[in-house]
C-alpha atoms as a PDB file:
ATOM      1  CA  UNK A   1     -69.011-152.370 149.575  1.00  0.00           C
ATOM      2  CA  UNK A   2     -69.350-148.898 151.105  1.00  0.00           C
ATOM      3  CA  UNK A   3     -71.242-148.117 147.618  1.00  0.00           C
ATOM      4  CA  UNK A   4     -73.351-150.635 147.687  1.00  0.00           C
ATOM      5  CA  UNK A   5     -74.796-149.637 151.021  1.00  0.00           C
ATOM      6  CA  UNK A   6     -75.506-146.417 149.889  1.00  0.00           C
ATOM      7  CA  UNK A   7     -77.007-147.751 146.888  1.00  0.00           C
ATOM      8  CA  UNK A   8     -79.617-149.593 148.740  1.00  0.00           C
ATOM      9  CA  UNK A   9     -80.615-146.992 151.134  1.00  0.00           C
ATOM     10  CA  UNK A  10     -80.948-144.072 148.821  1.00  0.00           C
ATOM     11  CA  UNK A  11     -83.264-146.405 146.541  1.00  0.00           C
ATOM     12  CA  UNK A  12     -84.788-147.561 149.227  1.00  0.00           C
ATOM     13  CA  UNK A  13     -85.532-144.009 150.136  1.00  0.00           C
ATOM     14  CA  UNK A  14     -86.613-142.933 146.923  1.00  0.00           C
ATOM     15  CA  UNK A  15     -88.995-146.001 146.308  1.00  0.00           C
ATOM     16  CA  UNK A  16     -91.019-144.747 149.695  1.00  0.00           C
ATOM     17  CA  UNK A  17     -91.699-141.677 147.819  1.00  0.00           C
ATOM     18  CA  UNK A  18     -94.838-143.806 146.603  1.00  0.00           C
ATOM     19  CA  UNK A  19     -96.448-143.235 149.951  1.00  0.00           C
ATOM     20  CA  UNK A  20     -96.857-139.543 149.131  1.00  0.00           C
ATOM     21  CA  UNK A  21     -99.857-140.627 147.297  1.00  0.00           C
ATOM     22  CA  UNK A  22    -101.493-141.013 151.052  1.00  0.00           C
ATOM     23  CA  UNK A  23    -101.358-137.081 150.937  1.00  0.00           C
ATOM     24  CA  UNK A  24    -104.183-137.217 148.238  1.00  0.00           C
ATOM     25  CA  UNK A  25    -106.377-138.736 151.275  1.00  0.00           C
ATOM     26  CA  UNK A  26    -106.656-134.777 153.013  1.00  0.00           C
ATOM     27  CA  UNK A  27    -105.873-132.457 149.583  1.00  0.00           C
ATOM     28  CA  UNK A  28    -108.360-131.484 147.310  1.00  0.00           C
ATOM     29  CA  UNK A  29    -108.050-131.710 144.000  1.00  0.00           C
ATOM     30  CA  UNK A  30    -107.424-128.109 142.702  1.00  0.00           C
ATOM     31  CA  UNK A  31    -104.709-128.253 145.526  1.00  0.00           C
ATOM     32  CA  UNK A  32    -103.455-131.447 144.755  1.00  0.00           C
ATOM     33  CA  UNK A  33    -102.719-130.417 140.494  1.00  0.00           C
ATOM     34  CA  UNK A  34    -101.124-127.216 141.780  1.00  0.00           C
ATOM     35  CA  UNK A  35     -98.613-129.136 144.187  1.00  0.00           C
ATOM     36  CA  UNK A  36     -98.079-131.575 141.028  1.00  0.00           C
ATOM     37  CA  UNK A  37     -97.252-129.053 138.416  1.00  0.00           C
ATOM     38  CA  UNK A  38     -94.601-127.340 141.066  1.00  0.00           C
ATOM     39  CA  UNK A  39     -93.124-130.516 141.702  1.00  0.00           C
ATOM     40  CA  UNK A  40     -92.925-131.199 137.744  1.00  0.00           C
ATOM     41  CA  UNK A  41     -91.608-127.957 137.154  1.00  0.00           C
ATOM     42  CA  UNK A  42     -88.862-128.125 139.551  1.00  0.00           C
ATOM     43  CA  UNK A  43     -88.030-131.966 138.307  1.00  0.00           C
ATOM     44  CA  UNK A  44     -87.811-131.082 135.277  1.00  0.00           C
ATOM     45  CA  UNK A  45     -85.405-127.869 136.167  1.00  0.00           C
ATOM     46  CA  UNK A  46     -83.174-130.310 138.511  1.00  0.00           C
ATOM     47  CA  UNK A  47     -83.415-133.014 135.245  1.00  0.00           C
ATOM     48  CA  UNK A  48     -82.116-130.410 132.868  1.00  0.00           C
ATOM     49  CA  UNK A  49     -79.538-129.688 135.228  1.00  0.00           C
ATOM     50  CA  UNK A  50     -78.435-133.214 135.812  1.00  0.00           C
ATOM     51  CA  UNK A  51     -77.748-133.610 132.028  1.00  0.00           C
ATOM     52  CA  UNK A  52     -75.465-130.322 131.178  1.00  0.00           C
ATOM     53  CA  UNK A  53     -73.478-130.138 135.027  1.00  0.00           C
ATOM     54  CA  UNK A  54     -73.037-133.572 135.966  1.00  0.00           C
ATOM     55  CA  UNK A  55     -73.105-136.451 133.312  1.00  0.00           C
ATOM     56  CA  UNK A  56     -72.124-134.075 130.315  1.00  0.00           C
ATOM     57  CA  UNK A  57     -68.372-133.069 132.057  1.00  0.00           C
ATOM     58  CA  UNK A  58     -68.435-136.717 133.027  1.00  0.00           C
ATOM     59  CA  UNK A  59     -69.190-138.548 129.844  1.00  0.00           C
ATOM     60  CA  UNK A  60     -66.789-136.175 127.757  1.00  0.00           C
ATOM     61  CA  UNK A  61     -63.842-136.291 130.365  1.00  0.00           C
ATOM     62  CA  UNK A  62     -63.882-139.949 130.491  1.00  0.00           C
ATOM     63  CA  UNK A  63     -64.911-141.172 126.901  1.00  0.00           C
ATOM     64  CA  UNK A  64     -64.417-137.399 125.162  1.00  0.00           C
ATOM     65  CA  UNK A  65     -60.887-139.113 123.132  1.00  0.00           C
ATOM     66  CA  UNK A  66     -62.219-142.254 122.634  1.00  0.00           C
ATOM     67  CA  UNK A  67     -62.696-143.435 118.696  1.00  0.00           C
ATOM     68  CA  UNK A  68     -62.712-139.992 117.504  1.00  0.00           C
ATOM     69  CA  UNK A  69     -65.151-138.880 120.516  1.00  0.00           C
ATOM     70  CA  UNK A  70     -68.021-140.802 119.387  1.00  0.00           C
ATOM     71  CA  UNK A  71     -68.766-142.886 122.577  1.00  0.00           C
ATOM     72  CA  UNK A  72     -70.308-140.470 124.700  1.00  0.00           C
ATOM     73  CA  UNK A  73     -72.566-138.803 121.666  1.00  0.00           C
ATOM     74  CA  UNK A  74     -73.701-142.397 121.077  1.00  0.00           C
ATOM     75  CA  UNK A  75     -74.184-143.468 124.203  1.00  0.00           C
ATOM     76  CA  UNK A  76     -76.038-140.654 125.017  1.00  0.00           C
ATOM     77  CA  UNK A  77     -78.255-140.743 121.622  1.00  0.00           C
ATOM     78  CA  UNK A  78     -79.049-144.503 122.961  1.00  0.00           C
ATOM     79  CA  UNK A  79     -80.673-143.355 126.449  1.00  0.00           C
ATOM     80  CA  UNK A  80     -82.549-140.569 124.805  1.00  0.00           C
ATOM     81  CA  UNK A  81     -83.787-143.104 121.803  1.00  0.00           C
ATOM     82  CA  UNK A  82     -84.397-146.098 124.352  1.00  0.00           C
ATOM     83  CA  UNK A  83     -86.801-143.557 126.879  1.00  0.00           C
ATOM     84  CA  UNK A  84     -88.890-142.986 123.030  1.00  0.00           C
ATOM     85  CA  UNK A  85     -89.203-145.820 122.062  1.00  0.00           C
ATOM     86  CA  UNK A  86     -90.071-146.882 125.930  1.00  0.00           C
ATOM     87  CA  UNK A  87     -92.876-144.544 125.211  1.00  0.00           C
ATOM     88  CA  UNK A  88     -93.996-145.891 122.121  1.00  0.00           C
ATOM     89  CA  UNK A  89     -94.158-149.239 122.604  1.00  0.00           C
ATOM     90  CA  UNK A  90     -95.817-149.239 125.884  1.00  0.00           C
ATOM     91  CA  UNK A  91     -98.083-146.438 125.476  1.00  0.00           C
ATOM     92  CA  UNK A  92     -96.105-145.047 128.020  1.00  0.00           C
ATOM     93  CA  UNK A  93     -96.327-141.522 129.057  1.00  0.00           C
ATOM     94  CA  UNK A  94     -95.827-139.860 132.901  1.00  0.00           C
ATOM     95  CA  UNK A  95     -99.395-138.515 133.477  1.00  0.00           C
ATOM     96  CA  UNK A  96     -98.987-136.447 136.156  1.00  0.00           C
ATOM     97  CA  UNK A  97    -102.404-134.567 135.336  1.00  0.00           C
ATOM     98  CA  UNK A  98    -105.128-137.704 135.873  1.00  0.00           C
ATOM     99  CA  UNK A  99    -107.274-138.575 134.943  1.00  0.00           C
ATOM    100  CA  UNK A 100    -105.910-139.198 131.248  1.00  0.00           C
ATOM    101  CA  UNK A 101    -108.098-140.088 128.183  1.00  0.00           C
ATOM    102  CA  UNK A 102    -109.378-143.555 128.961  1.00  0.00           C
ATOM    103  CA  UNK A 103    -112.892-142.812 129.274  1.00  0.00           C
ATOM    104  CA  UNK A 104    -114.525-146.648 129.197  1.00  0.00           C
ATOM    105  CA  UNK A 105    -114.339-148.433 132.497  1.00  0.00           C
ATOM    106  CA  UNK A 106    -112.415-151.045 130.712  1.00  0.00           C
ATOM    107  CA  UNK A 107    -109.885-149.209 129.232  1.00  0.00           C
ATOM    108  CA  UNK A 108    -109.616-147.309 133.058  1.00  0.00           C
ATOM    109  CA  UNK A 109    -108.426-150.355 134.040  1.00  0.00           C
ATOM    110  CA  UNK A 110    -106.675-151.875 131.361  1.00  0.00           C
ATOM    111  CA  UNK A 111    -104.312-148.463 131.564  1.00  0.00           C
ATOM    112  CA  UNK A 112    -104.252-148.780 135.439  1.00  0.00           C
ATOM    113  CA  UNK A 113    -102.122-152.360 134.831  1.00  0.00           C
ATOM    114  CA  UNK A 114    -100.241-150.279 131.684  1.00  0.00           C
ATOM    115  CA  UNK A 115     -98.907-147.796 134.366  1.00  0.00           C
ATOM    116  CA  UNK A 116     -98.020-150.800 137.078  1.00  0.00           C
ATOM    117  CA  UNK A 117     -95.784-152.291 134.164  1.00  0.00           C
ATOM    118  CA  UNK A 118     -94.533-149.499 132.972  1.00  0.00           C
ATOM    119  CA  UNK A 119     -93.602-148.131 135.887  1.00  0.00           C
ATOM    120  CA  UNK A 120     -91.751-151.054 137.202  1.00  0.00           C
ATOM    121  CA  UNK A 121     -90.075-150.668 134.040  1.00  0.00           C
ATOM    122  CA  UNK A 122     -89.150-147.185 134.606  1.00  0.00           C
ATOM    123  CA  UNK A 123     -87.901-147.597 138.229  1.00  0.00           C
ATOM    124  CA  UNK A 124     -86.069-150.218 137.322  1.00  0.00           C
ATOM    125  CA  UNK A 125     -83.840-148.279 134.914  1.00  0.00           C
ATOM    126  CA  UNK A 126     -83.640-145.886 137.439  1.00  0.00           C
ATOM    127  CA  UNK A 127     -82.018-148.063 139.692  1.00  0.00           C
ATOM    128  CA  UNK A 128     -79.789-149.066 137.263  1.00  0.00           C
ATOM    129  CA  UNK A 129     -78.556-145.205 136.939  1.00  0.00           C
ATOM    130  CA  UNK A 130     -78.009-144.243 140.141  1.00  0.00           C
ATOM    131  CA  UNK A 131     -76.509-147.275 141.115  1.00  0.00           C
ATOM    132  CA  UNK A 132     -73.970-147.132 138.444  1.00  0.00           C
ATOM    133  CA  UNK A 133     -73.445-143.151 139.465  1.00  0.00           C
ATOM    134  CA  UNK A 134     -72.651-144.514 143.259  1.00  0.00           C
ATOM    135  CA  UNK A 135     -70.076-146.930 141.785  1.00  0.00           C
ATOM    136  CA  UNK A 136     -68.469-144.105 139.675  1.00  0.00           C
ATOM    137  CA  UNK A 137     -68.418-141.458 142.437  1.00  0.00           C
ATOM    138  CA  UNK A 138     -70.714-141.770 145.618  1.00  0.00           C
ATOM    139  CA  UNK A 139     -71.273-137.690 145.531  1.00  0.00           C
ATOM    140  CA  UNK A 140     -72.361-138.386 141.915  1.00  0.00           C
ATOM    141  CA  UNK A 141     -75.035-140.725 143.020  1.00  0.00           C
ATOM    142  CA  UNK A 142     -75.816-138.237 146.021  1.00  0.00           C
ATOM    143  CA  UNK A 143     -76.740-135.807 143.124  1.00  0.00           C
ATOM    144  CA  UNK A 144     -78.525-137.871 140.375  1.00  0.00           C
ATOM    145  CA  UNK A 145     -80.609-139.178 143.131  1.00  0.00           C
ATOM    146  CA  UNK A 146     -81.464-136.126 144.116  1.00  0.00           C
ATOM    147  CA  UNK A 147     -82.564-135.345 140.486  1.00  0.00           C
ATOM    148  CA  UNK A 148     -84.361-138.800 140.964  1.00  0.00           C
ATOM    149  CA  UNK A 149     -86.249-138.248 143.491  1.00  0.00           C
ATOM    150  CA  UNK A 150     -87.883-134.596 142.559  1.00  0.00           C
ATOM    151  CA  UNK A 151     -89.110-136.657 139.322  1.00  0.00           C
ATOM    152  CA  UNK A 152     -90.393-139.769 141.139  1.00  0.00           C
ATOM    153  CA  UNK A 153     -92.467-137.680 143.727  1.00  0.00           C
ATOM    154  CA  UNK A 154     -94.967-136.076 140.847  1.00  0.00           C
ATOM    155  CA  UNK A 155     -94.583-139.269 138.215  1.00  0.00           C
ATOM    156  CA  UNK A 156     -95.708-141.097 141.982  1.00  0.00           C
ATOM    157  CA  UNK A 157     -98.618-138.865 142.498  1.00  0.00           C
ATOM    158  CA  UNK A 158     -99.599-138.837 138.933  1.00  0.00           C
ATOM    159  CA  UNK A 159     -99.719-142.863 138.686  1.00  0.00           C
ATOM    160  CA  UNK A 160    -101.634-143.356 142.028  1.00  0.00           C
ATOM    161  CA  UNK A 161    -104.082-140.544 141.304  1.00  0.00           C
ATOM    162  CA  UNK A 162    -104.492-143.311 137.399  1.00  0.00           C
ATOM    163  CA  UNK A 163    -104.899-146.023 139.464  1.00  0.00           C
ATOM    164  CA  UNK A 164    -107.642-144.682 141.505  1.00  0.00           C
ATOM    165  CA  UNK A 165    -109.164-143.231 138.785  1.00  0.00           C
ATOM    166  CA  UNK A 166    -109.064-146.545 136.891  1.00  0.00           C
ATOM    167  CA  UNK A 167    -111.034-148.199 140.120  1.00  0.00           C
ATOM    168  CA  UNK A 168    -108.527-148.857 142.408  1.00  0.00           C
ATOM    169  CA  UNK A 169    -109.669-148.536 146.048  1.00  0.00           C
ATOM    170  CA  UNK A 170    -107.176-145.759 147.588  1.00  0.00           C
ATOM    171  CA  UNK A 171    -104.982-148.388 149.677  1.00  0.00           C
ATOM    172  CA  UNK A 172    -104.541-151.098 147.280  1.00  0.00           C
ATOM    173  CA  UNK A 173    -103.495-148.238 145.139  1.00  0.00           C
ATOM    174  CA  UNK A 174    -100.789-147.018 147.225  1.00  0.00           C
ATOM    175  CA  UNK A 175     -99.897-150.546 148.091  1.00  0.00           C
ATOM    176  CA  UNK A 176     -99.397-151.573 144.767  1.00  0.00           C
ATOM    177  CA  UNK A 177     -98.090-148.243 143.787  1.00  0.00           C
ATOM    178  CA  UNK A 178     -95.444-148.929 146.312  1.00  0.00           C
ATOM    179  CA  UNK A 179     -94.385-152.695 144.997  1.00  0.00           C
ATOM    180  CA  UNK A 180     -93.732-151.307 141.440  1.00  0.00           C
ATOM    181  CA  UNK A 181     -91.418-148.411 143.083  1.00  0.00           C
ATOM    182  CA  UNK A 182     -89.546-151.189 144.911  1.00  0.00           C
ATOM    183  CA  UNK A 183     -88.172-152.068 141.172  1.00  0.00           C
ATOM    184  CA  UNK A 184     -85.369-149.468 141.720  1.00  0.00           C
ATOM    185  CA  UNK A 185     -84.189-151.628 144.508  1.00  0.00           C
ATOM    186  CA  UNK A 186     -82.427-154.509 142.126  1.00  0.00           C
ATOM    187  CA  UNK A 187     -82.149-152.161 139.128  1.00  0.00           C
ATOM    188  CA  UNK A 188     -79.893-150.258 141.687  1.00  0.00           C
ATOM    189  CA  UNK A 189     -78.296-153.321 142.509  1.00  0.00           C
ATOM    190  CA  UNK A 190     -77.884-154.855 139.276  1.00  0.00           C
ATOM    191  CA  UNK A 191     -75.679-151.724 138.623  1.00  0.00           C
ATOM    192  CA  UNK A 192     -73.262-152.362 141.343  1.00  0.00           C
ATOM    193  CA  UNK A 193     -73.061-156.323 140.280  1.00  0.00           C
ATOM    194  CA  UNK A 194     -72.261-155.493 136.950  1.00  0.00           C
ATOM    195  CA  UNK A 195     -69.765-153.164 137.183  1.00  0.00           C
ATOM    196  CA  UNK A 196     -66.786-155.387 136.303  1.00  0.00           C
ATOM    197  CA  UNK A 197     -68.982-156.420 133.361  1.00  0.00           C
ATOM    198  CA  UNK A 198     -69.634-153.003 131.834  1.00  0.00           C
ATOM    199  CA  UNK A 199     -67.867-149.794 132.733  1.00  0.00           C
ATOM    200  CA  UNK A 200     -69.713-147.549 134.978  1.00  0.00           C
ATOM    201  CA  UNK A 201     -69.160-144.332 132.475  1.00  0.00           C
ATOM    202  CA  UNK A 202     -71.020-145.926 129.751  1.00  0.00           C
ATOM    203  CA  UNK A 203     -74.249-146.739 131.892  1.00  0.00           C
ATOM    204  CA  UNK A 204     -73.428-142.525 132.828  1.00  0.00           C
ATOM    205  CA  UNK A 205     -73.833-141.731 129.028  1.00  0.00           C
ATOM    206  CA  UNK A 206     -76.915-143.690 129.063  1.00  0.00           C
ATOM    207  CA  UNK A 207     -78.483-141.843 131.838  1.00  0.00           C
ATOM    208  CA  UNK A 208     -78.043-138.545 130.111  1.00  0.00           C
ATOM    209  CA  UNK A 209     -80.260-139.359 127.164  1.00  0.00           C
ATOM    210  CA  UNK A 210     -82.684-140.871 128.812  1.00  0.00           C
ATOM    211  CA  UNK A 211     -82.921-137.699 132.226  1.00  0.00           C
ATOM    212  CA  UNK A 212     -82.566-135.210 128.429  1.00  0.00           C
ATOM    213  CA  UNK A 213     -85.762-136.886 127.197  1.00  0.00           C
ATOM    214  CA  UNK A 214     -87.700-136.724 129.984  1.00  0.00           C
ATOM    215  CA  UNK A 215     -86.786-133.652 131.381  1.00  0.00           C
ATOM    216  CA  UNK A 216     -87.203-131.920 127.685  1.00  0.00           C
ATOM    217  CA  UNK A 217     -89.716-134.016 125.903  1.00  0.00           C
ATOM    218  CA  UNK A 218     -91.979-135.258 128.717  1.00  0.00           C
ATOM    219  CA  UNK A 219     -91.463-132.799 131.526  1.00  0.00           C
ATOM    220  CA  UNK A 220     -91.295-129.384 129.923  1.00  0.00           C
ATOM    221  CA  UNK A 221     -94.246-129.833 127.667  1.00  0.00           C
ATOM    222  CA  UNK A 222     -96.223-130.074 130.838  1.00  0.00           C
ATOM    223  CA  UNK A 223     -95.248-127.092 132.373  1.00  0.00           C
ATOM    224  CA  UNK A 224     -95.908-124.727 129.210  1.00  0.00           C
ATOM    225  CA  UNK A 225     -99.074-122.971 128.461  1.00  0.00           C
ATOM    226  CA  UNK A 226     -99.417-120.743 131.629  1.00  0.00           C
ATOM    227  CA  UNK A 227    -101.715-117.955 130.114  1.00  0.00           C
ATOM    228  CA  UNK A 228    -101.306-116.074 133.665  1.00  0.00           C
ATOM    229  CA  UNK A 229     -97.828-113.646 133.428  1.00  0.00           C
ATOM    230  CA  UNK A 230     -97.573-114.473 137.257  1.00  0.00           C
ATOM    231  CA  UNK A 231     -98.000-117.934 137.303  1.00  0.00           C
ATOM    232  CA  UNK A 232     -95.603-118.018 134.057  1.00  0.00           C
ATOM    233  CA  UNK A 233     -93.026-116.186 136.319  1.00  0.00           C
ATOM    234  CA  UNK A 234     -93.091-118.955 138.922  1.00  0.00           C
ATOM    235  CA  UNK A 235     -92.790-121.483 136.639  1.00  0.00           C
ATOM    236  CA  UNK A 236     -89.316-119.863 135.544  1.00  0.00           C
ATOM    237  CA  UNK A 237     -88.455-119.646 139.075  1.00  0.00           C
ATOM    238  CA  UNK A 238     -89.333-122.890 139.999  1.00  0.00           C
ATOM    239  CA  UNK A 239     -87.244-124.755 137.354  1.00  0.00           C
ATOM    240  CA  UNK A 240     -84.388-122.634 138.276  1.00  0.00           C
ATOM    241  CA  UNK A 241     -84.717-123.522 141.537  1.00  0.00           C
ATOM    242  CA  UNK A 242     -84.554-127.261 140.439  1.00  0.00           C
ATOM    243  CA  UNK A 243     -81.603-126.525 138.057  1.00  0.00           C
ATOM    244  CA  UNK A 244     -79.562-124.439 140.399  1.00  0.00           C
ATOM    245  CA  UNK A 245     -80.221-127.730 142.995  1.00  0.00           C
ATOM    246  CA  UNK A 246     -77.894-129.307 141.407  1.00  0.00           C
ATOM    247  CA  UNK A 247     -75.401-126.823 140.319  1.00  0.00           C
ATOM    248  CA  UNK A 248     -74.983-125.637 143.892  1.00  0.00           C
ATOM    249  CA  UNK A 249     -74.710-129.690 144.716  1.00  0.00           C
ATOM    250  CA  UNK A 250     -72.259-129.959 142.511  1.00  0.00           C
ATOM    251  CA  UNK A 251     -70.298-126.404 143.619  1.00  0.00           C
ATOM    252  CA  UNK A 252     -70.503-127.993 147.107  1.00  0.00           C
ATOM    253  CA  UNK A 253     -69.622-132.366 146.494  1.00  0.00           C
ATOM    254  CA  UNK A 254     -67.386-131.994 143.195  1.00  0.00           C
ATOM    255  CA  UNK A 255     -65.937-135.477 142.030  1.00  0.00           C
ATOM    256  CA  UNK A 256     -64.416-135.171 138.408  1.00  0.00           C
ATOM    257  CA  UNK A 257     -61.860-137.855 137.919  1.00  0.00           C
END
């Protein structure tokens, strides 16, 4: 029960993070992009992280013997392939740099409801991974949703700032912003209910295809192409920073079966 609790107040938590998009009300716009692309940078650092010190020893401890050790590749090639084709069939892709290419009024708007579903989607899935990292190991689920939440803050800014763009008066935006954040609510506890249908581990191997595919194929590619050698050098640091969150989480809340 004691998971469960903490299940639904870290996604809780984490779903609020929508309301950062209120911050767009007093920034302007140069300032805004340069908060974004720190807070990508350092998601997709803490991301990165996430995959090789936390699920990886997880997944191969757990599943590494099982028929032949094929489990935990598979499971994991299943997350990363699920997140692409995700993409692919929705047109789905984490603009945190609006506006995007939708230059008609119509298809403003038409991608404005894209992102809402999508979104949902997304959040929903990640309620179902950190809900079944609280059920494996609560300081596992205090990690991943750290991880979590340094992606949902920029993918947060980046949808409001499309759904604004696409027409959307400010509030509504953040209002409805909000509602599709909420999904990670019951994804999170769908996860906990489900747990004596499917073991926790293999929703784990899940997880770390799908945090490897967007930390390396959506978030990285946004954070490349710095022609300044100091801005390039914070970058680096930045996604250090992110990545060495969660080792030094890890160093300090270590939960290997």
């Amino acid at each position: 029960m004691i998971e469960l609790i903490w299940i639904i107040g870290i996604t809780l938590l984490i779903a609020v993070l929508a309301l950062l998009g209120i911050i767009t009300f007093i920034l302007n716009e140069d300032i805004f992009q340069k908060l974004v692309k720190l807070l990508v940078t350092f998601a997709a650092g803490a991301f990165i992280g996430a995959v090789f010190f936390e699920f990886l020893p997880e997944i191969f401890h757990e599943l590494g013997e099982h028929n032949g050790g094929l489990i935990g590749p598979l499971l994991i090639t299943s997350g990363f392939v699920f997140f692409f084709l995700l993409e692919e069939v929705l047109q789905w892709h984490h603009c945190h740099k609006p506006p995007c290419d939708h230059s008609t009024q119509e298809g403003k708007e038409a991608f404005s409801y894209l992102i809402l579903i999508s979104n949902a989607i997304h959040n929903f899935v990640d309620g179902l991974i950190v809900g079944a990292a609280f059920v494996y190991a609560i300081p596992l689920g205090i990690t991943i949703s750290i991880a979590v939440a340094a992606h949902e803050i920029p993918q947060e800014l980046g949808n409001f700032g499309i759904l604004v763009y696409g027409g959307w008066k400010k509030m509504k935006a953040l209002l409805v912003n909000l509602g599709a954040s909420l999904m990670i609510v019951p994804g999170g506890i769908a996860a906990y209910f489900a747990r004596d249908l499917i073991e926790p581990i293999y929703l784990i191997g899940f997880a770390a295809g799908s945090f490897l595919y967007i930390g390396a194929a959506d978030l990285i590619p946004e954070i490349h192409g710095e022609a300044d050698l100091k801005k390039s050098i914070m970058t680096i640091i930045i996604f250090l920073l992110g990545l060495s969150v969660i080792v030094l989480v890890e160093m300090l809340m270590p939960h290997h079966h």
